[in-house]
Protein backbone atom coordinates (compact mmCIF):
# COMPACT_ATOMS: atom_id res chain seq x y z
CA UNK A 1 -13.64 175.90 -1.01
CA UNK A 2 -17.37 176.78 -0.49
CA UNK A 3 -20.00 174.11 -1.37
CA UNK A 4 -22.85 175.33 -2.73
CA UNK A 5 -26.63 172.90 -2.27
CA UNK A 6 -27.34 170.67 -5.61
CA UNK A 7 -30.17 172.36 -7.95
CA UNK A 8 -32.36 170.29 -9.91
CA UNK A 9 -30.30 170.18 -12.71
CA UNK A 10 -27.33 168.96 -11.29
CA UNK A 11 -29.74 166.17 -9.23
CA UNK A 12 -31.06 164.78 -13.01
CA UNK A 13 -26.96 165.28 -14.24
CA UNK A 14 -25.46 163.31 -11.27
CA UNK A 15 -28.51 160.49 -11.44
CA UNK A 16 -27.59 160.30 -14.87
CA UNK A 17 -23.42 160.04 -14.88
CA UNK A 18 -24.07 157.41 -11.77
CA UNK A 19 -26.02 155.25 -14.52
CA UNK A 20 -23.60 156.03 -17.34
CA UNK A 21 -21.01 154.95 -14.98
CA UNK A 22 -22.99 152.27 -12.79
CA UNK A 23 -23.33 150.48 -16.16
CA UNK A 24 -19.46 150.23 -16.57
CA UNK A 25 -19.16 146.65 -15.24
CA UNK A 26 -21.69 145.54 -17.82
CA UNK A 27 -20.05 146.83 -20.48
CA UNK A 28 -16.76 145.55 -19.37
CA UNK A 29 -18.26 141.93 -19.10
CA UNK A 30 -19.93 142.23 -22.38
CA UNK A 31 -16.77 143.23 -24.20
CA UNK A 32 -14.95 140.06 -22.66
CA UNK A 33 -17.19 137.59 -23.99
CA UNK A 34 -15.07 138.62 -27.38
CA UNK A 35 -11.77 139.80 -27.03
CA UNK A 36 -9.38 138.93 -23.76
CA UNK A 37 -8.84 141.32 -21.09
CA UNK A 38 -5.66 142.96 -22.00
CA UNK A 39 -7.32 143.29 -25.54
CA UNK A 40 -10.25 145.16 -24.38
CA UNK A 41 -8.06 147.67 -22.36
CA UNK A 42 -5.86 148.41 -25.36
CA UNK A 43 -9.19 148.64 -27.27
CA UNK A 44 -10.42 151.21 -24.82
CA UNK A 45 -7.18 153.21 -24.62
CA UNK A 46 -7.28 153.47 -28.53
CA UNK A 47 -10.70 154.17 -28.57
CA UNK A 48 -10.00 157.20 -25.57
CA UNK A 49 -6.71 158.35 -27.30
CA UNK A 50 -8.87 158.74 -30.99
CA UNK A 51 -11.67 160.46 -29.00
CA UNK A 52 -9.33 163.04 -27.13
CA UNK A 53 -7.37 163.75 -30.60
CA UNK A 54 -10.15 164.41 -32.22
CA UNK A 55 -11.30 166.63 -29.56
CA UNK A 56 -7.90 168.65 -29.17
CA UNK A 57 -8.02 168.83 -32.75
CA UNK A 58 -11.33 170.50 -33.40
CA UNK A 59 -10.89 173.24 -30.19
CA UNK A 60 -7.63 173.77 -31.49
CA UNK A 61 -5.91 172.62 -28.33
CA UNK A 62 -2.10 171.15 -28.36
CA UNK A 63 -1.26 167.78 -26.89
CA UNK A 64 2.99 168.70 -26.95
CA UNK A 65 4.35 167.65 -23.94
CA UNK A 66 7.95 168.56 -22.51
CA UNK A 67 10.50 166.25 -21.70
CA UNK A 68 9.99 165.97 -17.94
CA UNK A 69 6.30 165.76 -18.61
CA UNK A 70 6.50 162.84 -21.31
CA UNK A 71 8.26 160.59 -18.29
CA UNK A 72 5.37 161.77 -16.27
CA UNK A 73 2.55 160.73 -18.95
CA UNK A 74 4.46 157.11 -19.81
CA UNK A 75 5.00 156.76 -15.77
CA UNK A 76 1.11 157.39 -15.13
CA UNK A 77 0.35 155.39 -18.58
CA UNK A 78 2.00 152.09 -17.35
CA UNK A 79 0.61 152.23 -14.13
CA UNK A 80 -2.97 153.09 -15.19
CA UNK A 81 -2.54 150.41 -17.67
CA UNK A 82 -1.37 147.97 -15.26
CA UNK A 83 -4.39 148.64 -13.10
CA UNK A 84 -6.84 148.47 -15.94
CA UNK A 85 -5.44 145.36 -16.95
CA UNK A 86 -5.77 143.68 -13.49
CA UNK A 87 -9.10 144.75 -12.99
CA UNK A 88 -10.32 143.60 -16.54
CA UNK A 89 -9.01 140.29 -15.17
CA UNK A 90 -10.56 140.50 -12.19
CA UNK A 91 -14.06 141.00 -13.49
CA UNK A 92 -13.33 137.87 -15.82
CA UNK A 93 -13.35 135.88 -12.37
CA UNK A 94 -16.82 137.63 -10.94
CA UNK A 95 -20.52 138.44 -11.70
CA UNK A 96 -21.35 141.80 -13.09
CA UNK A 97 -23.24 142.54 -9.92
CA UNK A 98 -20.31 142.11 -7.78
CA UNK A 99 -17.88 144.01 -9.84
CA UNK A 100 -20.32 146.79 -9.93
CA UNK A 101 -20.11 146.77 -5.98
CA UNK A 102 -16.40 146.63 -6.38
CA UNK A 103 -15.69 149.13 -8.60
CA UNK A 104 -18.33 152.13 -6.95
CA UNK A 105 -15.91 151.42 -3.71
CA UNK A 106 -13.21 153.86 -5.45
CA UNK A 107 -14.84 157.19 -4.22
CA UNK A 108 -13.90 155.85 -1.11
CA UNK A 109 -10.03 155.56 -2.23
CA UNK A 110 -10.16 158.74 -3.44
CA UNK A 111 -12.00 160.82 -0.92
CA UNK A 112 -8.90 159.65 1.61
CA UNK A 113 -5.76 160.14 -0.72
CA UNK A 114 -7.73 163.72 -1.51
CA UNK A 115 -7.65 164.37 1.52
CA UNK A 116 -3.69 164.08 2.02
CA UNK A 117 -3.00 165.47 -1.55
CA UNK A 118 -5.33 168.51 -2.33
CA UNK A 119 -4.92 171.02 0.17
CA UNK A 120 -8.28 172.44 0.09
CA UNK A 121 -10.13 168.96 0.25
CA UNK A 122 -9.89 168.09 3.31
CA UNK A 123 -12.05 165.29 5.39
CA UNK A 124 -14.65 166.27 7.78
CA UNK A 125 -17.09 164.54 9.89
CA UNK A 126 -19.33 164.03 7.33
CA UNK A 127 -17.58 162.75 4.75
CA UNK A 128 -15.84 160.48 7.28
CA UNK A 129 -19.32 159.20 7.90
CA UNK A 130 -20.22 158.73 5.12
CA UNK A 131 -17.46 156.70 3.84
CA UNK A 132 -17.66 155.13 7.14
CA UNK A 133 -21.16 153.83 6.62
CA UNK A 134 -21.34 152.72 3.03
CA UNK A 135 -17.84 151.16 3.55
CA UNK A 136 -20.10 149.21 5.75
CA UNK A 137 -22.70 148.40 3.08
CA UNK A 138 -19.54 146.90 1.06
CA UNK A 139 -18.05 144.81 3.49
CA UNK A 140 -21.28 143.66 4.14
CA UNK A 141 -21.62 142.72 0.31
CA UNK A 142 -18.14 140.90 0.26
CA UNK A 143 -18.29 139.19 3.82
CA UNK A 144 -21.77 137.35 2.25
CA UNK A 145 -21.96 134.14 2.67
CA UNK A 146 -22.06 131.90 -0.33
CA UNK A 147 -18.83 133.02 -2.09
CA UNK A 148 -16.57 130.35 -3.72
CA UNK A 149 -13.17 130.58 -4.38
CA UNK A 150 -13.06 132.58 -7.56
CA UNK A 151 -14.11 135.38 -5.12
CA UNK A 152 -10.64 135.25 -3.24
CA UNK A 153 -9.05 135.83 -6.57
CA UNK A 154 -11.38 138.92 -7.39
CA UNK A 155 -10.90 139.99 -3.92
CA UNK A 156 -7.20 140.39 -4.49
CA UNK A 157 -7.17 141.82 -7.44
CA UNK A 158 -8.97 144.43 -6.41
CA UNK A 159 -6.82 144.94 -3.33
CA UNK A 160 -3.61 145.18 -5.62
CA UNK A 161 -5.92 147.31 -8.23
CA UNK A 162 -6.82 150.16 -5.07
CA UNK A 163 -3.12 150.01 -3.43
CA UNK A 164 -1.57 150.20 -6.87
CA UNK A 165 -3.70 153.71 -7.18
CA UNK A 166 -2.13 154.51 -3.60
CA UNK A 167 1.28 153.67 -4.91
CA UNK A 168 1.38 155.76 -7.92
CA UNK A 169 0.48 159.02 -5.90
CA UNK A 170 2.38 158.39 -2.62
CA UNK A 171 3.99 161.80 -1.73
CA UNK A 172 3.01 163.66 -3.81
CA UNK A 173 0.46 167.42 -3.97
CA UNK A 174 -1.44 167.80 -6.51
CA UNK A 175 -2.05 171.23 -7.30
CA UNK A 176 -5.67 172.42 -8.53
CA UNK A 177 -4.21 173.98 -11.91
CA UNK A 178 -2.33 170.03 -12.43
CA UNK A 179 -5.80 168.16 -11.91
């Protein structure tokens, strides 16, 4: 896989998705003040489910799935469920600002199981370095002094929320047409 240099374009895009998504954690913390955690993740699967319906529906797109993959789907539902529900819970424990640093630590997660499960994404000195130093900016962030004991909670929730993303694709390739 080649990589081709950002153009200008893609620089405004990819500022623009990193505030759409940078602004997660407030919008998770916002929706808690009303409904409970487990409500707000059923809320947003609902809310996701109408939205891709709709979508298959106008494009004319099937959603049938066959009987091996409907295991598949309710394996991966469960477990992403699971994980959205114990990091909803999580933030409930935490400021916004620190569950923002928490949750911008998954490209790290995912940058090292792609590395073992896509064949053609493989780690190389820079990316290592890169991960290497801003995991370094994080640590920093959680090691701070100050933190009370609701932070030990939040800290292990995210621990269970990354390994739990480990667990569900131990062993396993994915291939590029399956991602």
């Amino acid at each position: 896989m080649t990589e081709k240099p950002m153009d200008s374009t893609g620089a405004v895009l990819a500022i623009f998705l990193c505030l759409l998504f940078g602004s997660n954690a407030l919008a998770i913390k916002l929706s808690l003040f009303g409904l409970s955690p487990y409500a707000c993740v059923m809320l947003r699967f609902l809310v996701a489910s109408l939205i891709i319906l709709a979508y298959s529906r106008f494009k004319k797109i099937p959603l049938a799935l066959s009987t091996t993959e409907w295991g598949h789907a309710v394996a991966m539902g469960v477990i992403f469920g699971l994980q959205m529900a114990v990091f909803y819970v999580g933030i409930t424990y935490t400021t916004v600002s620190h569950a923002g640093v928490l949750m911008n630590t998954q490209p790290f997660f995912v940058a090292i199981m792609a590395h073992f499960m896509l064949p053609d994404d493989r780690l190389t000195l820079r990316k290592v370095s890169g991960i290497v130093l801003a995991s370094v900016g994080a640590f920093d962030f959680e090691t701070a002094p100050g933190q009370d004991e609701t932070d030990q909670v939040d800290h292990l929730l995210f621990v269970f929320d990354a390994q739990n993303g480990f667990r569900a694709a131990r062993g396993h390739r994915f291939s590029p047409e399956r991602v």
